[in-house]
C-alpha atoms as a PDB file:
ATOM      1  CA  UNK A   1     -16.571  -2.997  14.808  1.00  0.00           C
ATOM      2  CA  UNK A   2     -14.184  -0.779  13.034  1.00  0.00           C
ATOM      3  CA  UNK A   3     -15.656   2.413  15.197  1.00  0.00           C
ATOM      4  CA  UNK A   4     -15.341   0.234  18.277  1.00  0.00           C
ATOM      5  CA  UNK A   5     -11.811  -0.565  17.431  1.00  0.00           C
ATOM      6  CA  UNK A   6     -10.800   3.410  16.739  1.00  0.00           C
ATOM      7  CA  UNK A   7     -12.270   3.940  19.670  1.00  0.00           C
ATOM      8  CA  UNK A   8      -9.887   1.468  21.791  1.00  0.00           C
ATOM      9  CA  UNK A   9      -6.884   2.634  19.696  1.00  0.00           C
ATOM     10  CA  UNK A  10      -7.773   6.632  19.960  1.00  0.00           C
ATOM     11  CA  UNK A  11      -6.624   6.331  16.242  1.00  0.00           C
ATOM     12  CA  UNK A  12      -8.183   5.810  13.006  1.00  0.00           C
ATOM     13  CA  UNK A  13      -5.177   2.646  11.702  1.00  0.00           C
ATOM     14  CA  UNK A  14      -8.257  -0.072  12.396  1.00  0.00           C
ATOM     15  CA  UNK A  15     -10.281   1.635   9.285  1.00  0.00           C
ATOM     16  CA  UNK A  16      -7.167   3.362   7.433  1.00  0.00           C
ATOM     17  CA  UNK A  17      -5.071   0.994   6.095  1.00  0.00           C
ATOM     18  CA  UNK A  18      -3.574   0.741   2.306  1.00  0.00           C
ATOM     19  CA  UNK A  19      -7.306   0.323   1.189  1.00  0.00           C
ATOM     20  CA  UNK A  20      -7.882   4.210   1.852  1.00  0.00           C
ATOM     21  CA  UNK A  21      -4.597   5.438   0.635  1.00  0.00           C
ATOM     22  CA  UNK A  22      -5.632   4.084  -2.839  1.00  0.00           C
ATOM     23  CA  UNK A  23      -8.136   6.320  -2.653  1.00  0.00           C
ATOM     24  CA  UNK A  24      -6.301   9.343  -1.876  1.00  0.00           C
ATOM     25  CA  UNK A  25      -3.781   8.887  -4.063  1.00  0.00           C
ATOM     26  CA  UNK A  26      -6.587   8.581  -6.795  1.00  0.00           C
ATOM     27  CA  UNK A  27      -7.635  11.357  -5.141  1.00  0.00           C
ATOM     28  CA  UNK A  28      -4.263  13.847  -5.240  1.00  0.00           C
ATOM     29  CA  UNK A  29      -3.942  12.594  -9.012  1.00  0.00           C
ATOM     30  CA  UNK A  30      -7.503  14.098  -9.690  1.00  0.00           C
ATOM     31  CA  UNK A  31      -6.964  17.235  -8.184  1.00  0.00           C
ATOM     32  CA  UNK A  32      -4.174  17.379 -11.122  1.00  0.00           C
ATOM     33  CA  UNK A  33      -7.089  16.326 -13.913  1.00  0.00           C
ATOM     34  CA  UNK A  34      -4.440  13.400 -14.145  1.00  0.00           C
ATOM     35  CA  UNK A  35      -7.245  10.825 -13.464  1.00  0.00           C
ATOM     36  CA  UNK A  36     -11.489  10.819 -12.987  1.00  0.00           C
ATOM     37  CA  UNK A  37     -12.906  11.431  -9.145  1.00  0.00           C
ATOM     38  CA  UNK A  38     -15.194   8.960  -7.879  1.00  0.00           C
ATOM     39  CA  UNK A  39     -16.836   8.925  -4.194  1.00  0.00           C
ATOM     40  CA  UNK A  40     -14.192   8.185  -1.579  1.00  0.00           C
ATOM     41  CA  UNK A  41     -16.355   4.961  -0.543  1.00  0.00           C
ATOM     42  CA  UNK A  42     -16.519   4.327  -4.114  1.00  0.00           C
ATOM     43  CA  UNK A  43     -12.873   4.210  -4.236  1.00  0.00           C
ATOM     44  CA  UNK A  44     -11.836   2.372  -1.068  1.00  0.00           C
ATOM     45  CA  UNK A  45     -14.395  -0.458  -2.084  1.00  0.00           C
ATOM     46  CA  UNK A  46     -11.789  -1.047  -4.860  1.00  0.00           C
ATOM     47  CA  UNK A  47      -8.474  -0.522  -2.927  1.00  0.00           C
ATOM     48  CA  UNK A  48     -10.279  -3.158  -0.736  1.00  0.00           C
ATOM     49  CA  UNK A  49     -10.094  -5.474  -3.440  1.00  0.00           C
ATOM     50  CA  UNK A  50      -6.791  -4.555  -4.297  1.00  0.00           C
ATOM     51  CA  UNK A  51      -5.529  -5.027  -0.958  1.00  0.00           C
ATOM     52  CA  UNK A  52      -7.371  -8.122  -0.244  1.00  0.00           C
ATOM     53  CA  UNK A  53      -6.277  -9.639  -3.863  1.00  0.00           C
ATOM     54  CA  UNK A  54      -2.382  -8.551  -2.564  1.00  0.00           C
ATOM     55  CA  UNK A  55      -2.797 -10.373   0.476  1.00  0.00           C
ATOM     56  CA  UNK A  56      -3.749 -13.795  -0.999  1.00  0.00           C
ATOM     57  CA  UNK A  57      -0.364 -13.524  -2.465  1.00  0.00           C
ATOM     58  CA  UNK A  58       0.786 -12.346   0.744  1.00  0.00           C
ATOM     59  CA  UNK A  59      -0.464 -15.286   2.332  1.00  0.00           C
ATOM     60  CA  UNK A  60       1.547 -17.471   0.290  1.00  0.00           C
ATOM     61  CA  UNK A  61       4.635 -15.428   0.332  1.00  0.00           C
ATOM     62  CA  UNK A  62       7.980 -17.286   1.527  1.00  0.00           C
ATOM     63  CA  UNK A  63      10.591 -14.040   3.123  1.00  0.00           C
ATOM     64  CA  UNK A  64      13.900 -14.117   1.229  1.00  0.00           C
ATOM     65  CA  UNK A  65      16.123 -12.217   3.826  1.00  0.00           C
ATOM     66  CA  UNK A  66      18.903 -12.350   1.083  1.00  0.00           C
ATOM     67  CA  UNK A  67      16.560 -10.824  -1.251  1.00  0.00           C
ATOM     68  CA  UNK A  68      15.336  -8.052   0.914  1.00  0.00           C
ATOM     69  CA  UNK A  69      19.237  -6.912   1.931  1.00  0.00           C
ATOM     70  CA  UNK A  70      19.810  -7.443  -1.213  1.00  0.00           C
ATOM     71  CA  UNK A  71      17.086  -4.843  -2.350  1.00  0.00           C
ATOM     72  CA  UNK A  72      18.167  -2.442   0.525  1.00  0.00           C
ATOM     73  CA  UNK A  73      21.958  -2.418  -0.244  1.00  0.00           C
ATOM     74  CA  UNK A  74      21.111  -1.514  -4.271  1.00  0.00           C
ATOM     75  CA  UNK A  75      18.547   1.120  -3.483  1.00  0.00           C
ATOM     76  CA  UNK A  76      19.631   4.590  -4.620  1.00  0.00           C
ATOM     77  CA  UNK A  77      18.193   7.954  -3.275  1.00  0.00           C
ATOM     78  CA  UNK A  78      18.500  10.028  -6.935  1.00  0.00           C
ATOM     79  CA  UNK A  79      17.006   6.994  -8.360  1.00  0.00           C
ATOM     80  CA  UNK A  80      13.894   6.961  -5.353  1.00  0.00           C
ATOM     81  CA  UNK A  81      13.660  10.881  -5.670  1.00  0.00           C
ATOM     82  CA  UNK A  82      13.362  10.481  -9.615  1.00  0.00           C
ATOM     83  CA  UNK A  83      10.553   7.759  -9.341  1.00  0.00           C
ATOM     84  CA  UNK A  84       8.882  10.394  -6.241  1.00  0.00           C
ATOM     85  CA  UNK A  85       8.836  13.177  -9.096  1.00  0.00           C
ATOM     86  CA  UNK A  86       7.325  10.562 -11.426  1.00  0.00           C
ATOM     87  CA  UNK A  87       4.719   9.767  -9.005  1.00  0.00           C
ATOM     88  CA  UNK A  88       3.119  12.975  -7.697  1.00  0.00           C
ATOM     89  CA  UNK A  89       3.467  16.661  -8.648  1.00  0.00           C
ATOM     90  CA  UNK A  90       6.491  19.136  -7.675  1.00  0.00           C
ATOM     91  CA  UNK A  91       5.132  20.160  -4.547  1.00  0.00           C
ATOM     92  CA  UNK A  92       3.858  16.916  -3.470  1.00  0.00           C
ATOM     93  CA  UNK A  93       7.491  15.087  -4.282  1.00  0.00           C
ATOM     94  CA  UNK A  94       9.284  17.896  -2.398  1.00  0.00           C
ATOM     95  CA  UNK A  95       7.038  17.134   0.098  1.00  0.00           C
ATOM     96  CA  UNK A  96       7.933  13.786   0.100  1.00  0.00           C
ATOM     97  CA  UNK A  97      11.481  13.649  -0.180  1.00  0.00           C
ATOM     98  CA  UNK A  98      11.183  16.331   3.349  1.00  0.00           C
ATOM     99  CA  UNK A  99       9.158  14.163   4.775  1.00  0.00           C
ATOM    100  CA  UNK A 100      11.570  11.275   4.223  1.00  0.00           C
ATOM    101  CA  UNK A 101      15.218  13.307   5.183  1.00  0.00           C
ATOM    102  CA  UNK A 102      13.008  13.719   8.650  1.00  0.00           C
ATOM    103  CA  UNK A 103      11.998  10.354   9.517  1.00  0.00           C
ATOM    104  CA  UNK A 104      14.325   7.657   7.329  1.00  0.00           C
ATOM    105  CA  UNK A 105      12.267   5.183   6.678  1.00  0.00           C
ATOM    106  CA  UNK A 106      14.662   4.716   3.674  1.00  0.00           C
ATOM    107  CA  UNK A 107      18.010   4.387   5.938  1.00  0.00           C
ATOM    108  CA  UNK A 108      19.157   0.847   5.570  1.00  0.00           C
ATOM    109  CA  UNK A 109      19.657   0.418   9.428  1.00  0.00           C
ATOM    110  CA  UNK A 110      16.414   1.092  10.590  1.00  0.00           C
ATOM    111  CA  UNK A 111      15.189  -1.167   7.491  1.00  0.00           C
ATOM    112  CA  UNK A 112      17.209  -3.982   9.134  1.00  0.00           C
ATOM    113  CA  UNK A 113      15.708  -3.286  12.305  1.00  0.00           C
ATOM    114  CA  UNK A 114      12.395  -3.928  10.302  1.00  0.00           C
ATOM    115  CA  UNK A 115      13.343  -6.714   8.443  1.00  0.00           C
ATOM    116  CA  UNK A 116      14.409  -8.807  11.310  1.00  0.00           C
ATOM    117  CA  UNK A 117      11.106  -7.675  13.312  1.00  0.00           C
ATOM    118  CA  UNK A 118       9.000  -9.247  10.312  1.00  0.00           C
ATOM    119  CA  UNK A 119      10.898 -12.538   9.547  1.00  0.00           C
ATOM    120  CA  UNK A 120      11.042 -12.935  13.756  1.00  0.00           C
ATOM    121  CA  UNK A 121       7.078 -12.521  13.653  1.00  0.00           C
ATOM    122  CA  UNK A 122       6.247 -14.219   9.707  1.00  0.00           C
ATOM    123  CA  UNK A 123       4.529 -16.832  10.933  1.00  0.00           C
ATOM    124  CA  UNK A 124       1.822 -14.764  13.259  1.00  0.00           C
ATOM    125  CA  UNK A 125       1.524 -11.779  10.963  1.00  0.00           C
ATOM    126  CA  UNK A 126       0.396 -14.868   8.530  1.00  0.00           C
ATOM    127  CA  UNK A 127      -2.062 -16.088  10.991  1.00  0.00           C
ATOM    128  CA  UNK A 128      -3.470 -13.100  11.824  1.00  0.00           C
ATOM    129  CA  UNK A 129      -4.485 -12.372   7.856  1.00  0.00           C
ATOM    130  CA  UNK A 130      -5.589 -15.949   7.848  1.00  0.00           C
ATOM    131  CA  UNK A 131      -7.850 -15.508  10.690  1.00  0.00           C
ATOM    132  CA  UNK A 132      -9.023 -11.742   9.619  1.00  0.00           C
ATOM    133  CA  UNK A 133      -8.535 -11.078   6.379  1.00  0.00           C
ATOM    134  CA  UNK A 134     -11.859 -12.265   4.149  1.00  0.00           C
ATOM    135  CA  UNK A 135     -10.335 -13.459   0.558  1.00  0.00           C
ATOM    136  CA  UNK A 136     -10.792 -11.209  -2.156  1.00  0.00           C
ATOM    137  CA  UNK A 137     -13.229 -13.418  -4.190  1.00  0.00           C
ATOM    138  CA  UNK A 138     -15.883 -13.273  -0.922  1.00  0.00           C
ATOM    139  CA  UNK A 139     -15.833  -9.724  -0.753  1.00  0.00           C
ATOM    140  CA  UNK A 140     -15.901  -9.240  -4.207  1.00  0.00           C
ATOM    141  CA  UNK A 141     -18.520 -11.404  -4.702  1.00  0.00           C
ATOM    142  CA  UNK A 142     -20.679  -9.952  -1.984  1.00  0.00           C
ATOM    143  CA  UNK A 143     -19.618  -5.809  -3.596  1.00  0.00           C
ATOM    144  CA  UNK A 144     -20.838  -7.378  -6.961  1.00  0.00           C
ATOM    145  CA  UNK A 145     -24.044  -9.084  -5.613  1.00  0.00           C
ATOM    146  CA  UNK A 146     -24.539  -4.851  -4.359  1.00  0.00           C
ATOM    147  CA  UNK A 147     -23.549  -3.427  -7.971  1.00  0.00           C
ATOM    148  CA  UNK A 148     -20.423  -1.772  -6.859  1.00  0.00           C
ATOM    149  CA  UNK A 149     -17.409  -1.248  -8.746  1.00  0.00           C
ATOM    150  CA  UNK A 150     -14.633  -3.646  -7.435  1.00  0.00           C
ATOM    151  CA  UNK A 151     -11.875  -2.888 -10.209  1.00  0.00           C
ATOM    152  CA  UNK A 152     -10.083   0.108 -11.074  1.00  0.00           C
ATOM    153  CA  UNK A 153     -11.561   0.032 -14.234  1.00  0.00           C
ATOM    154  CA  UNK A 154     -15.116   0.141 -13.344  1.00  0.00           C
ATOM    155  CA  UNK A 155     -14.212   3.680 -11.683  1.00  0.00           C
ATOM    156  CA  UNK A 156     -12.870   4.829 -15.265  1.00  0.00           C
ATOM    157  CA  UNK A 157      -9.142   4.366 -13.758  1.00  0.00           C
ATOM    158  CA  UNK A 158      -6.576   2.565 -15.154  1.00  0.00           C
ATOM    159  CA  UNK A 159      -4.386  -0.876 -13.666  1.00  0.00           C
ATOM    160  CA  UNK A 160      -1.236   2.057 -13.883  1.00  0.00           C
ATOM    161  CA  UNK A 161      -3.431   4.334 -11.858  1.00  0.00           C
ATOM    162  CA  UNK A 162      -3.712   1.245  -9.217  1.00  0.00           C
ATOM    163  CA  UNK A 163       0.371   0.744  -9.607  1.00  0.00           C
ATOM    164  CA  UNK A 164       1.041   4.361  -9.108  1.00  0.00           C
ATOM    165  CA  UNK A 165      -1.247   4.681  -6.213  1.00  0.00           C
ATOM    166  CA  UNK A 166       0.228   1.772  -4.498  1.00  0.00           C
ATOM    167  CA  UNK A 167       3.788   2.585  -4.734  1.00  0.00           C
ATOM    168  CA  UNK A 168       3.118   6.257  -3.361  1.00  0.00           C
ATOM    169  CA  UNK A 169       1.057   4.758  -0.330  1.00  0.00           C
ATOM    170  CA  UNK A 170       4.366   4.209   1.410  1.00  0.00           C
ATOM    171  CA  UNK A 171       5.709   7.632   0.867  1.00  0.00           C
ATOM    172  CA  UNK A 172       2.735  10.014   1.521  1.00  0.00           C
ATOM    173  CA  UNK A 173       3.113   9.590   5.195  1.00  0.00           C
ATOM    174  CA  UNK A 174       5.275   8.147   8.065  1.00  0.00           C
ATOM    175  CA  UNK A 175       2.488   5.163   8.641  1.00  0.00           C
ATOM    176  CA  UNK A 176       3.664   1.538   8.363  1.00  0.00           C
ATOM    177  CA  UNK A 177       1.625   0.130   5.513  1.00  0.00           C
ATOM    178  CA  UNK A 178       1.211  -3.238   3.426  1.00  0.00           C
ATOM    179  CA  UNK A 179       3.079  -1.294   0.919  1.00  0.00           C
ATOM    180  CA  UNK A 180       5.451  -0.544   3.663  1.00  0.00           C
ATOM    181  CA  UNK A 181       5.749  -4.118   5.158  1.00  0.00           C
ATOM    182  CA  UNK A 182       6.625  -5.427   0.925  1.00  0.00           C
ATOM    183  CA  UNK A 183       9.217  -2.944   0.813  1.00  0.00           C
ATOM    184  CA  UNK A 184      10.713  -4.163   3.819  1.00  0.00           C
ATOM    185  CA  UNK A 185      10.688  -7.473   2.328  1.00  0.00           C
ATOM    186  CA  UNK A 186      12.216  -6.354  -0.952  1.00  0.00           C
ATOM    187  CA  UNK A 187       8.928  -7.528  -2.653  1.00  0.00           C
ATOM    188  CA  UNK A 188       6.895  -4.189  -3.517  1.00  0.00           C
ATOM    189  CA  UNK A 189       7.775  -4.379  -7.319  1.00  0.00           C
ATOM    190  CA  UNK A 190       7.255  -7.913  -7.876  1.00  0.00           C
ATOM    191  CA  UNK A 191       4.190  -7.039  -6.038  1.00  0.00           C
ATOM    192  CA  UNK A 192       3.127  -3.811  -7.793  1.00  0.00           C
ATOM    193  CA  UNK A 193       3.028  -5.920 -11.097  1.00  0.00           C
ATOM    194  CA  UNK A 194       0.060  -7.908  -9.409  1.00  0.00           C
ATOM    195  CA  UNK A 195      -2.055  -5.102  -9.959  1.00  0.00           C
ATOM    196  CA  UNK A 196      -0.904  -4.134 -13.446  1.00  0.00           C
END
């Protein structure tokens, strides 16, 4: 179904969402010797989980508009670029903070914009993960019943390495993510403790 879907959409968002970019963030930080490689399916198995555990919060989760100006109105570029250089090597930060004085995804207007597109929309955005989103204890359940790894740990990573990798999913590339969608919200930190 996922083929099918690329297909129709002559792009690969139906299979590429925050699952994968776990994975190549795990993936960058290896090619540093900052964490162990596993198989890219190996990896996206457990971003699945991660993502799926995130959105039975999500599917819970009550938008504080006040909260997410609030978040906008304190955020501080030095501070982002500082937690950018924290996050991925030199050239990959650099790369980062380019990509970013290109497209603004940081620039509190166009976050407005945002923000008022997902409160107008809350309620479907919640029924469509209701209606296609499987919960995180059936999938894990049915990866376990397989013998794959379903936790960070179980691919020799850490619950940082899964904290990391989320918060640099939003910044890697110009693609509206679940990472993306909490920012907007002013909810990815409370959210990146979830996997810590």
């Amino acid at each position: 179904m996922s083929g099918v879907a690329m297909s129709f959409a002559k792009v690969s968002r139906p299979a590429s969402g925050v699952e994968h970019y776990f994975s190549h963030l795990w993936e960058m930080k290896a090619l540093r010797g900052a964490c162990p490689l596993s198989p890219h399916g190996v990896q996206v198995g457990v971003g699945t989980c991660l993502t799926l555990k995130l959105y039975d919060h999500i599917s819970t989760l009550k938008p504080d508009e006040r909260k997410a100006k609030r978040k906008i109105s304190e955020f501080s570029q030095e501070a982002w670029e500082r937690q950018m250089f924290a996050l991925f090597d030199e050239e990959t930060a650099r790369n980062v903070i380019g990509l970013e004085s290109r497209v603004h995804k940081n620039d509190p207007e166009k976050h407005a914009r945002r923000l008022e597109k997902c409160l107008e929309h809350w309620d479907e955005i919640q029924r469509i993960v209701a209606e296609e989103l499987p919960s995180s204890a059936e999938i894990i359940a049915l990866m376990q019943q397989l013998g794959m790894a379903t936790t960070p740990e179980g691919i020799g990573l850490t619950r940082q390495d899964a904290a990391d990798a989320f918060l640099g999913s939003r910044e890697i590339r110009d693609k509206y993510l679940t990472s993306s969608l909490l920012w907007d919200l002013g909810e990815l930190e409370d959210f990146v403790q979830l996997l810590h």
